[in-house]
PDB file of N, CA and C in Angstrom:
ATOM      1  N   UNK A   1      37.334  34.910 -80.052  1.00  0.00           N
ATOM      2  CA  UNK A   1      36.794  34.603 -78.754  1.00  0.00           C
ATOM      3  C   UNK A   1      36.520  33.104 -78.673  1.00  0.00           C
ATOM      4  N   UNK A   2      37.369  32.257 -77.826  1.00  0.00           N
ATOM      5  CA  UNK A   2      37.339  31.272 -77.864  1.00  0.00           C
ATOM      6  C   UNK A   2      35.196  30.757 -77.288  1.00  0.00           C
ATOM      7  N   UNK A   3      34.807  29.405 -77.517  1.00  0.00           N
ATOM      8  CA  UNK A   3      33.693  28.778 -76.704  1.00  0.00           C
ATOM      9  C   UNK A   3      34.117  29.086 -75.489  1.00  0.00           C
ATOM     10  N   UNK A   4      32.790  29.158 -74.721  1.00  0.00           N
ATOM     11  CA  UNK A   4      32.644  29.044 -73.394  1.00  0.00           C
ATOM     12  C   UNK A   4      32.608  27.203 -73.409  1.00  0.00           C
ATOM     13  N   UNK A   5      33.546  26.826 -72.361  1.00  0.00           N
ATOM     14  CA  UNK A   5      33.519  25.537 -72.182  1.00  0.00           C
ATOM     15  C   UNK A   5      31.963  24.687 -71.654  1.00  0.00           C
ATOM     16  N   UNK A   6      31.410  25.810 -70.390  1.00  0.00           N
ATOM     17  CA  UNK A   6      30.398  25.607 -69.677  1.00  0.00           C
ATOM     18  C   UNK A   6      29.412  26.161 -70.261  1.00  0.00           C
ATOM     19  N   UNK A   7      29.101  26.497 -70.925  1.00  0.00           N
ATOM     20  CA  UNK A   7      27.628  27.477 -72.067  1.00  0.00           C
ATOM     21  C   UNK A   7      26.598  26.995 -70.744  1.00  0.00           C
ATOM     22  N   UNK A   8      26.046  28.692 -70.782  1.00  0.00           N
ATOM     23  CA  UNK A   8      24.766  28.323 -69.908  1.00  0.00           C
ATOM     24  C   UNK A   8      23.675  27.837 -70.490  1.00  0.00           C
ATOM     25  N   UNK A   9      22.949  27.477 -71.856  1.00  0.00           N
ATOM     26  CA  UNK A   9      22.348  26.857 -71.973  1.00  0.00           C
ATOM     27  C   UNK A   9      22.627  25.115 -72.850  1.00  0.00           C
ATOM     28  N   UNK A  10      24.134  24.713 -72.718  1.00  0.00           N
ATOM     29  CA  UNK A  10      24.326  23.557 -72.415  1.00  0.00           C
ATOM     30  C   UNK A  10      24.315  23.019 -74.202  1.00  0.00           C
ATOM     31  N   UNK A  11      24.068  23.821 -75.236  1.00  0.00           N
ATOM     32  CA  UNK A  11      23.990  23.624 -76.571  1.00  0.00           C
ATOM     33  C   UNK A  11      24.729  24.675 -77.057  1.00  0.00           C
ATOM     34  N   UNK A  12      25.943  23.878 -77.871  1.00  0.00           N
ATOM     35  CA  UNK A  12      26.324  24.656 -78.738  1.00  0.00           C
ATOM     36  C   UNK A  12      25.627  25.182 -80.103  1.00  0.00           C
ATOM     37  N   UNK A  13      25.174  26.800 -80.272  1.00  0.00           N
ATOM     38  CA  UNK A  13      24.552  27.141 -81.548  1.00  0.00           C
ATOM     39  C   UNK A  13      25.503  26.309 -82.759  1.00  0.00           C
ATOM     40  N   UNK A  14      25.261  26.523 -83.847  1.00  0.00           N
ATOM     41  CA  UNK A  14      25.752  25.837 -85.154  1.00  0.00           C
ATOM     42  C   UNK A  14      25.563  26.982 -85.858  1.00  0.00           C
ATOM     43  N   UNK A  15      26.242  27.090 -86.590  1.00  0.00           N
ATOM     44  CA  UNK A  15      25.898  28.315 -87.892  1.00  0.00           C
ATOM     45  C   UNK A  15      25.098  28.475 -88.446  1.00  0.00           C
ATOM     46  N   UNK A  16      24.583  29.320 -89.550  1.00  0.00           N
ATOM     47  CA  UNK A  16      23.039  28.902 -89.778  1.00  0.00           C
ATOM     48  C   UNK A  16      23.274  28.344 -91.491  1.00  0.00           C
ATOM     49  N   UNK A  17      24.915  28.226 -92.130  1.00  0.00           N
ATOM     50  CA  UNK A  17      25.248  27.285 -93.207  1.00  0.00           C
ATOM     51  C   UNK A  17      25.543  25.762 -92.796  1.00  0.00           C
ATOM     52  N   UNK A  18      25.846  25.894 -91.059  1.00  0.00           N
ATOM     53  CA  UNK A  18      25.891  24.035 -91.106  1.00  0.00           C
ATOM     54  C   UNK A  18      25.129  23.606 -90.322  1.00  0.00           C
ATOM     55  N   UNK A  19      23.240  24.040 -90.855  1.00  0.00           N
ATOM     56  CA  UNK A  19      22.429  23.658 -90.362  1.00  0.00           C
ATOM     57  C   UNK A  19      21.827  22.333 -91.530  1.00  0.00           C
ATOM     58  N   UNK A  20      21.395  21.491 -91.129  1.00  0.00           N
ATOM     59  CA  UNK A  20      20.713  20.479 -91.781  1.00  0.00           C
ATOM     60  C   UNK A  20      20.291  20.750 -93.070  1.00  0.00           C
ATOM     61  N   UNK A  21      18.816  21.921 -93.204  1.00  0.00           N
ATOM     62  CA  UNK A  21      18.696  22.298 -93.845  1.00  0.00           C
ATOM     63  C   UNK A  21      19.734  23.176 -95.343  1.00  0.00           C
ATOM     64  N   UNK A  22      20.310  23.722 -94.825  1.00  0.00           N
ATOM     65  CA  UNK A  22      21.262  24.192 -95.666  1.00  0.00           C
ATOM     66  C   UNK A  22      22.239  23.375 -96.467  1.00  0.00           C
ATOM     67  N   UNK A  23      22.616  22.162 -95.619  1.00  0.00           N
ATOM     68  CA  UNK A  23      23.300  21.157 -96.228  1.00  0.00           C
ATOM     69  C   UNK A  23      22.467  20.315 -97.532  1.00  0.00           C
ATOM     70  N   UNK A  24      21.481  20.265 -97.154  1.00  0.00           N
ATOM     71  CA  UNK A  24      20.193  19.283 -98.441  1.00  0.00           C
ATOM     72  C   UNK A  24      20.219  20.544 -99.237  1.00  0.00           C
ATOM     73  N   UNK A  25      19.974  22.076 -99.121  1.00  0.00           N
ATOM     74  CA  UNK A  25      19.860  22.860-100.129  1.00  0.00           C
ATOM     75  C   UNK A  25      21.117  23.230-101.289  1.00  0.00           C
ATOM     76  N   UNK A  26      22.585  23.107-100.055  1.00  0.00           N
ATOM     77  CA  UNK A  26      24.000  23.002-101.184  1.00  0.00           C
ATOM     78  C   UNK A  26      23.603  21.641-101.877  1.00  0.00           C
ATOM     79  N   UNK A  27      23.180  20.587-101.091  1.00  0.00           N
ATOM     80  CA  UNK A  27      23.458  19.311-102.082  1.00  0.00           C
ATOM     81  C   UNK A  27      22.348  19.181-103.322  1.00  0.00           C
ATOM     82  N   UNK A  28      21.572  19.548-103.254  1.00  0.00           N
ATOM     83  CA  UNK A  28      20.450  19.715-104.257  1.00  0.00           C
ATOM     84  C   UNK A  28      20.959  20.630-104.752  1.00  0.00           C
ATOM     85  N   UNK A  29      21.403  21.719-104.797  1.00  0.00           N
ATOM     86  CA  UNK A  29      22.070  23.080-105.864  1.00  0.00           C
ATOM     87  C   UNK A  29      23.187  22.563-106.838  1.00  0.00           C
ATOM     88  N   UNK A  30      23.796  21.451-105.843  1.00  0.00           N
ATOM     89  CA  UNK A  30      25.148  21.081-106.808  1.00  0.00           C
ATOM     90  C   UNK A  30      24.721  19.892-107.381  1.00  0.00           C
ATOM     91  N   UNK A  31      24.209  19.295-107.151  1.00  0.00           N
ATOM     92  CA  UNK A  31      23.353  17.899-107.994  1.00  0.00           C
ATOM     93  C   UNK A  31      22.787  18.633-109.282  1.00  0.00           C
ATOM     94  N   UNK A  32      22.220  20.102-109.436  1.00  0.00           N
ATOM     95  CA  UNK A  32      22.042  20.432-110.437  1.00  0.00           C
ATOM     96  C   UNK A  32      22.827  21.295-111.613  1.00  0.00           C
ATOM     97  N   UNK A  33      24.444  21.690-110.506  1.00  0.00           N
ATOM     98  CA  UNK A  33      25.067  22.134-111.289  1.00  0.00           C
ATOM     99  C   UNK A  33      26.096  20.845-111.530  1.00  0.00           C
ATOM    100  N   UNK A  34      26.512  19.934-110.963  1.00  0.00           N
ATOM    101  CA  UNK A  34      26.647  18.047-111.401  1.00  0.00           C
ATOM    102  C   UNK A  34      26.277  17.942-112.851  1.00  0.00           C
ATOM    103  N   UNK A  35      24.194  17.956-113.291  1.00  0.00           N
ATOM    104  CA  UNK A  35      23.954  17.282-114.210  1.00  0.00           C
ATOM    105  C   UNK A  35      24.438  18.356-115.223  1.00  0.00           C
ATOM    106  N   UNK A  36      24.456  19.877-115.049  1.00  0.00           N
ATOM    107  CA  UNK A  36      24.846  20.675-115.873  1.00  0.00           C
ATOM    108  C   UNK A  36      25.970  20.479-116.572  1.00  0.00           C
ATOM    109  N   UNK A  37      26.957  20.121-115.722  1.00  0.00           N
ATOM    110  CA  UNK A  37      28.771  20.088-116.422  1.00  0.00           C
ATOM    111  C   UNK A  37      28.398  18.663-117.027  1.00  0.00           C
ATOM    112  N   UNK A  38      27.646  17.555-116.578  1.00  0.00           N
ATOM    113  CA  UNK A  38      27.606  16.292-117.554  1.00  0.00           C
ATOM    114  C   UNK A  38      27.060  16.690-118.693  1.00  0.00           C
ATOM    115  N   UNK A  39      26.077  17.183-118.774  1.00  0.00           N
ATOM    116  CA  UNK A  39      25.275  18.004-120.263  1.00  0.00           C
ATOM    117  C   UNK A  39      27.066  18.723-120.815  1.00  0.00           C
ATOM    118  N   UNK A  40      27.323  19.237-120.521  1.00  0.00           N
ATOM    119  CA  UNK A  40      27.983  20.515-121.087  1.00  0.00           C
ATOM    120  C   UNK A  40      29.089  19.090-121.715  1.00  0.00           C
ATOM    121  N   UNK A  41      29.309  18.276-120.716  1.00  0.00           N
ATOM    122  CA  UNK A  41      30.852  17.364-121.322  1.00  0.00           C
ATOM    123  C   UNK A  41      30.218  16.535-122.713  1.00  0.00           C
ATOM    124  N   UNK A  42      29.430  16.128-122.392  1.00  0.00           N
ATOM    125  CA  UNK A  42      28.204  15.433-123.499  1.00  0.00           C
ATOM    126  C   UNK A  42      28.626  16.377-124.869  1.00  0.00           C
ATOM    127  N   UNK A  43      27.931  17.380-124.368  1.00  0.00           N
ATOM    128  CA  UNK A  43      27.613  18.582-125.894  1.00  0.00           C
ATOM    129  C   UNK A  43      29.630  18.530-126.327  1.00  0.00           C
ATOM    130  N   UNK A  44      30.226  19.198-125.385  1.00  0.00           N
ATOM    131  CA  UNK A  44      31.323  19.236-125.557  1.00  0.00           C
ATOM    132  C   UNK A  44      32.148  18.046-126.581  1.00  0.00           C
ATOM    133  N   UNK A  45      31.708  16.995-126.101  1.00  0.00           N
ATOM    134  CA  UNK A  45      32.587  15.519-126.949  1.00  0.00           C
ATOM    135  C   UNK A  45      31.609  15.401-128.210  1.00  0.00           C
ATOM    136  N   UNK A  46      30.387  16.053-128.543  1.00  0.00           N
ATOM    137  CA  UNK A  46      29.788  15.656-129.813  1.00  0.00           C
ATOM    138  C   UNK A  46      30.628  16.952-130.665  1.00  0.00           C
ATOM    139  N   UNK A  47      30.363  17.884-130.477  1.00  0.00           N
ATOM    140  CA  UNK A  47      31.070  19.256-131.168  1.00  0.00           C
ATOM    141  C   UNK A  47      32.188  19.225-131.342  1.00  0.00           C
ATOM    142  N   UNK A  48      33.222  18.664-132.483  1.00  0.00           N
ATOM    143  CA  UNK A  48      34.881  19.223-132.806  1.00  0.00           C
ATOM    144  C   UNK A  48      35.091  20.416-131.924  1.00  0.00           C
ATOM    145  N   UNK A  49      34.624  21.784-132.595  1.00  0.00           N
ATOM    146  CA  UNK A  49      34.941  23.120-132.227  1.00  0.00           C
ATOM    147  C   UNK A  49      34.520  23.225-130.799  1.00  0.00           C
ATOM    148  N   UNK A  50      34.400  22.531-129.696  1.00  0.00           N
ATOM    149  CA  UNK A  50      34.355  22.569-128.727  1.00  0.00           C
ATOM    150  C   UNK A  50      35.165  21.859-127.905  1.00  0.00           C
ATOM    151  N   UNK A  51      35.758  21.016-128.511  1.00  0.00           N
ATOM    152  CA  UNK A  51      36.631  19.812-127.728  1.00  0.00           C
ATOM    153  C   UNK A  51      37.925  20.227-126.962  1.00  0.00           C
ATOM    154  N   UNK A  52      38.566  21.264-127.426  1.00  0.00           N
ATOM    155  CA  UNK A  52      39.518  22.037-126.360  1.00  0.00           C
ATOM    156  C   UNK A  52      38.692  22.868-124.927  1.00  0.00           C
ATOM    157  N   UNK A  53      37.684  23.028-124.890  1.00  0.00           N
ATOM    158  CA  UNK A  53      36.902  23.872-124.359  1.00  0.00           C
ATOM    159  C   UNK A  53      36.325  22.732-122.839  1.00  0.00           C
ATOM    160  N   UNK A  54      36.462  21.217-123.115  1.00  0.00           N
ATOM    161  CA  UNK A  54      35.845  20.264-122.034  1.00  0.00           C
ATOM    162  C   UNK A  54      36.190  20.830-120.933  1.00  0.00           C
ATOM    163  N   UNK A  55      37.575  20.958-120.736  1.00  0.00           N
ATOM    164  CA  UNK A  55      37.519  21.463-119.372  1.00  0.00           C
ATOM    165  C   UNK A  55      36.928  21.811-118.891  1.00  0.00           C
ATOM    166  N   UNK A  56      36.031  23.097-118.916  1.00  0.00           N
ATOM    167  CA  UNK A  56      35.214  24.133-117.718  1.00  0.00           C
ATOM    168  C   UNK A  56      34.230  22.957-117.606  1.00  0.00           C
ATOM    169  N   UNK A  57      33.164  22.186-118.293  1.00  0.00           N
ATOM    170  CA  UNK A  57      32.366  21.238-117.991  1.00  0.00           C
ATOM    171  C   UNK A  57      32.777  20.411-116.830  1.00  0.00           C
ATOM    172  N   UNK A  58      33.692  19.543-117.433  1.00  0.00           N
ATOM    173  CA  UNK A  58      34.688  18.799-116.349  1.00  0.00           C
ATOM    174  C   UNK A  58      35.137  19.067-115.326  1.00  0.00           C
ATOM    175  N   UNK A  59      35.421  20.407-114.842  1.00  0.00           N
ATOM    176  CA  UNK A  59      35.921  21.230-113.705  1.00  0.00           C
ATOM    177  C   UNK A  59      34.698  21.141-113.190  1.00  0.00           C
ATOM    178  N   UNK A  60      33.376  22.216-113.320  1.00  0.00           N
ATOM    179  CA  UNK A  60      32.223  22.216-112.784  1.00  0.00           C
ATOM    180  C   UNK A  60      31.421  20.630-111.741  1.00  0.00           C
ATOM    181  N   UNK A  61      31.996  19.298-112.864  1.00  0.00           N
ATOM    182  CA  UNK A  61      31.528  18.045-112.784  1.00  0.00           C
ATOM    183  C   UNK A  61      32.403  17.492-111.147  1.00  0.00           C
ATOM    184  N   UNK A  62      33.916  18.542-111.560  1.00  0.00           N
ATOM    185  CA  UNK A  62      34.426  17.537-110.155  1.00  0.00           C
ATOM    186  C   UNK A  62      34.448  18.157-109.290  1.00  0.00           C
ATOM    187  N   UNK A  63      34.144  19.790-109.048  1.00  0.00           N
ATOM    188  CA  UNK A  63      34.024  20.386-107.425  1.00  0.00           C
ATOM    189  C   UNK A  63      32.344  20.340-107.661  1.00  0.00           C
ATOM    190  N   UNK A  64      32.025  20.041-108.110  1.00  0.00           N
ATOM    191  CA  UNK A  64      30.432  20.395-107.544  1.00  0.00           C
ATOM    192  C   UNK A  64      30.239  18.435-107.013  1.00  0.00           C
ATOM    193  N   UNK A  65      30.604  17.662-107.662  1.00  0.00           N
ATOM    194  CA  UNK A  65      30.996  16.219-107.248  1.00  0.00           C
ATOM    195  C   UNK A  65      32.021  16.539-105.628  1.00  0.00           C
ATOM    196  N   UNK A  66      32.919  17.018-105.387  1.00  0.00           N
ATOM    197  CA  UNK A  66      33.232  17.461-104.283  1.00  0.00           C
ATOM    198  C   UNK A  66      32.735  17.824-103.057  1.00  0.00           C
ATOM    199  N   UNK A  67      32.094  18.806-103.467  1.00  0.00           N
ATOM    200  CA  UNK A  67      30.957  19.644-102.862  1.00  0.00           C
ATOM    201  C   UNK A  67      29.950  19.318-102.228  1.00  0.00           C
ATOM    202  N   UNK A  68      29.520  18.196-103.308  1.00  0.00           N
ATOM    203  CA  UNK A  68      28.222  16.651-102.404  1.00  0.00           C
ATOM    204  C   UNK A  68      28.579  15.933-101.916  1.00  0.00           C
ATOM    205  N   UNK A  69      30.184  15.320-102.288  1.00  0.00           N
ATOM    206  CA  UNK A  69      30.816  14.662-101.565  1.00  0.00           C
ATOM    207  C   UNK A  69      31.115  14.890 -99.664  1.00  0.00           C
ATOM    208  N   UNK A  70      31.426  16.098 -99.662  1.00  0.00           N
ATOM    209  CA  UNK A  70      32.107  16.747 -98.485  1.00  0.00           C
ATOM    210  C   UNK A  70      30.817  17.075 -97.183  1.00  0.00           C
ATOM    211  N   UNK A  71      30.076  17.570 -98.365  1.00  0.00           N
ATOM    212  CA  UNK A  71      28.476  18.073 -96.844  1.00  0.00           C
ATOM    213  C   UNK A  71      27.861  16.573 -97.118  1.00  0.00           C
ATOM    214  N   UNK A  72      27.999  15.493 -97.929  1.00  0.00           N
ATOM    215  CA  UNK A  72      27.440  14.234 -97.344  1.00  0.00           C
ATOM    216  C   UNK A  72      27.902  13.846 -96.456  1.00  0.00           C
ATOM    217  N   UNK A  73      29.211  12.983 -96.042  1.00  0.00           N
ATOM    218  CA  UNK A  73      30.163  13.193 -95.420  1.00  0.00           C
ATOM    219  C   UNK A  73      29.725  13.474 -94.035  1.00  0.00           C
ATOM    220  N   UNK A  74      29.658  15.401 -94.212  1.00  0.00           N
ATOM    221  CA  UNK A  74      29.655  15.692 -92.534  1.00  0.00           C
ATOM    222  C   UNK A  74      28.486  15.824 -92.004  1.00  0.00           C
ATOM    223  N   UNK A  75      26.957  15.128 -93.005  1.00  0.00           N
ATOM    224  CA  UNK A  75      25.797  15.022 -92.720  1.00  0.00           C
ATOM    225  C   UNK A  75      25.580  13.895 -92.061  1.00  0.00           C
ATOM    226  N   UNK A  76      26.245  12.278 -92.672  1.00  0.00           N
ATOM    227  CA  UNK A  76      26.492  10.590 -92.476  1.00  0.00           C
ATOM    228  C   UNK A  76      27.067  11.449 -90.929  1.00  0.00           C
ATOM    229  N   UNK A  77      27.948  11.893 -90.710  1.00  0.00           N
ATOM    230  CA  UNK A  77      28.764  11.786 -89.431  1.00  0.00           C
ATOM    231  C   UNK A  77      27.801  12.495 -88.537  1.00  0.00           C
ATOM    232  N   UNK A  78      27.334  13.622 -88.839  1.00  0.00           N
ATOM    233  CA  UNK A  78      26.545  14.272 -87.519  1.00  0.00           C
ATOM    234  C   UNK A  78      25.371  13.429 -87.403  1.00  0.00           C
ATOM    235  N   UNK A  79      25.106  12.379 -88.336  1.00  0.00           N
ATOM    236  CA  UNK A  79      23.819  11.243 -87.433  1.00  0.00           C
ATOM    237  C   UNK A  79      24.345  10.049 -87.242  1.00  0.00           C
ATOM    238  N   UNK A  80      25.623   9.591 -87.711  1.00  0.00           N
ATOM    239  CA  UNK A  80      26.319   8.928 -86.559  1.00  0.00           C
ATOM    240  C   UNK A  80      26.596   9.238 -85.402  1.00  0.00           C
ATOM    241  N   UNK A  81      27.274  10.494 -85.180  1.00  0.00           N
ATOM    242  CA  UNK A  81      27.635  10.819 -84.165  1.00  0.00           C
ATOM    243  C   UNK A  81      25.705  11.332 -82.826  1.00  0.00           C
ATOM    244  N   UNK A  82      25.290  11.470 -83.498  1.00  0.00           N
ATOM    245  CA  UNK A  82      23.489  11.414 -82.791  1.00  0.00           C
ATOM    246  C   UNK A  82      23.242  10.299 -82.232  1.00  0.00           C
ATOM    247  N   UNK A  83      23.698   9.214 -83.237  1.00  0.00           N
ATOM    248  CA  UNK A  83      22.582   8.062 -83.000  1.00  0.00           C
ATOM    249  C   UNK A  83      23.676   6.984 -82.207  1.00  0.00           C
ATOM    250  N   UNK A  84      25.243   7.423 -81.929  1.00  0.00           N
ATOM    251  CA  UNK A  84      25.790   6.676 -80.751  1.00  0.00           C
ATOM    252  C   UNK A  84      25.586   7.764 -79.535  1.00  0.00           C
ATOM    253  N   UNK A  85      25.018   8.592 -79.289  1.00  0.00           N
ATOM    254  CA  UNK A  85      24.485   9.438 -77.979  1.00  0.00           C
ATOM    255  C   UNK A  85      23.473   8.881 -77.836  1.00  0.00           C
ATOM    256  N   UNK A  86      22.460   8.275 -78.508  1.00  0.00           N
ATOM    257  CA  UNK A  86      21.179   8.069 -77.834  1.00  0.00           C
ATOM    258  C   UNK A  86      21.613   6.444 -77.365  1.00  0.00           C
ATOM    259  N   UNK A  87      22.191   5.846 -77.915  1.00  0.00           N
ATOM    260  CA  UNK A  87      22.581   4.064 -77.266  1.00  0.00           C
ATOM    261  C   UNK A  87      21.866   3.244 -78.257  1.00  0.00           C
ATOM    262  N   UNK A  88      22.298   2.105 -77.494  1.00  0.00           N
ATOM    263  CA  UNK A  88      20.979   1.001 -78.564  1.00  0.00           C
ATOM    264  C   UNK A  88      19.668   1.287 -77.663  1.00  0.00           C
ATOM    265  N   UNK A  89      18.535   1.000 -78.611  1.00  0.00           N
ATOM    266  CA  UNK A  89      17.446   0.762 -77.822  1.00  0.00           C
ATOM    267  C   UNK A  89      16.603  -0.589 -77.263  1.00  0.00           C
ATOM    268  N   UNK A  90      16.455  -0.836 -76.323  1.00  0.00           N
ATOM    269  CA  UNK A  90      15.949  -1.948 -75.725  1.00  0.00           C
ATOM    270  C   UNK A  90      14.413  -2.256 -75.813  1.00  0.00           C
ATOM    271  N   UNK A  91      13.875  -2.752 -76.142  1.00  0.00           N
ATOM    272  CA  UNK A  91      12.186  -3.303 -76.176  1.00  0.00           C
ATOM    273  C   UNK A  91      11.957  -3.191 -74.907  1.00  0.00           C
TER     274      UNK A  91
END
């Protein structure tokens, strides 16, 4: 079902995952699964018997690095895109 072009109350809802809130809670979740895969690559490069094994650390390190990357991103843009609707402000 496509948008109503004209919405009678003039605001489009947002989902309730690409609400503000939700975006600081993925980015704080993956900032902690981030320092996790750095721990894990750490442990990983001190341990021989682990050194084929870096990968999954490393994997974890670059979509969860992704992940903060992407909802930063479309967080910077939805208050760009805010703060050229309101104009400059004049004294």
């Amino acid at each position: 079902m496509p948008l109503d072009q004209n919405p009678l109350f003039r605001k489009v809802i947002a989902p309730w995952y690409d609400t503000e809130k939700a975006c600081f809670t993925v980015i704080v979740f993956m900032l902690v699964v981030f320092l996790f895969g750095i721990a894990g690559i750490l442990e990983a490069v001190e341990k021989i018997e682990y050194n084929e094994h870096i990968w999954v650390p490393a994997l974890l390190v670059a979509m969860s690095g992704g992940v903060i990357a992407s909802t930063s991103i479309r967080l910077i843009k939805r208050y760009a895109h805010r703060l050229s609707k309101q104009g400059p402000k004049v004294p």
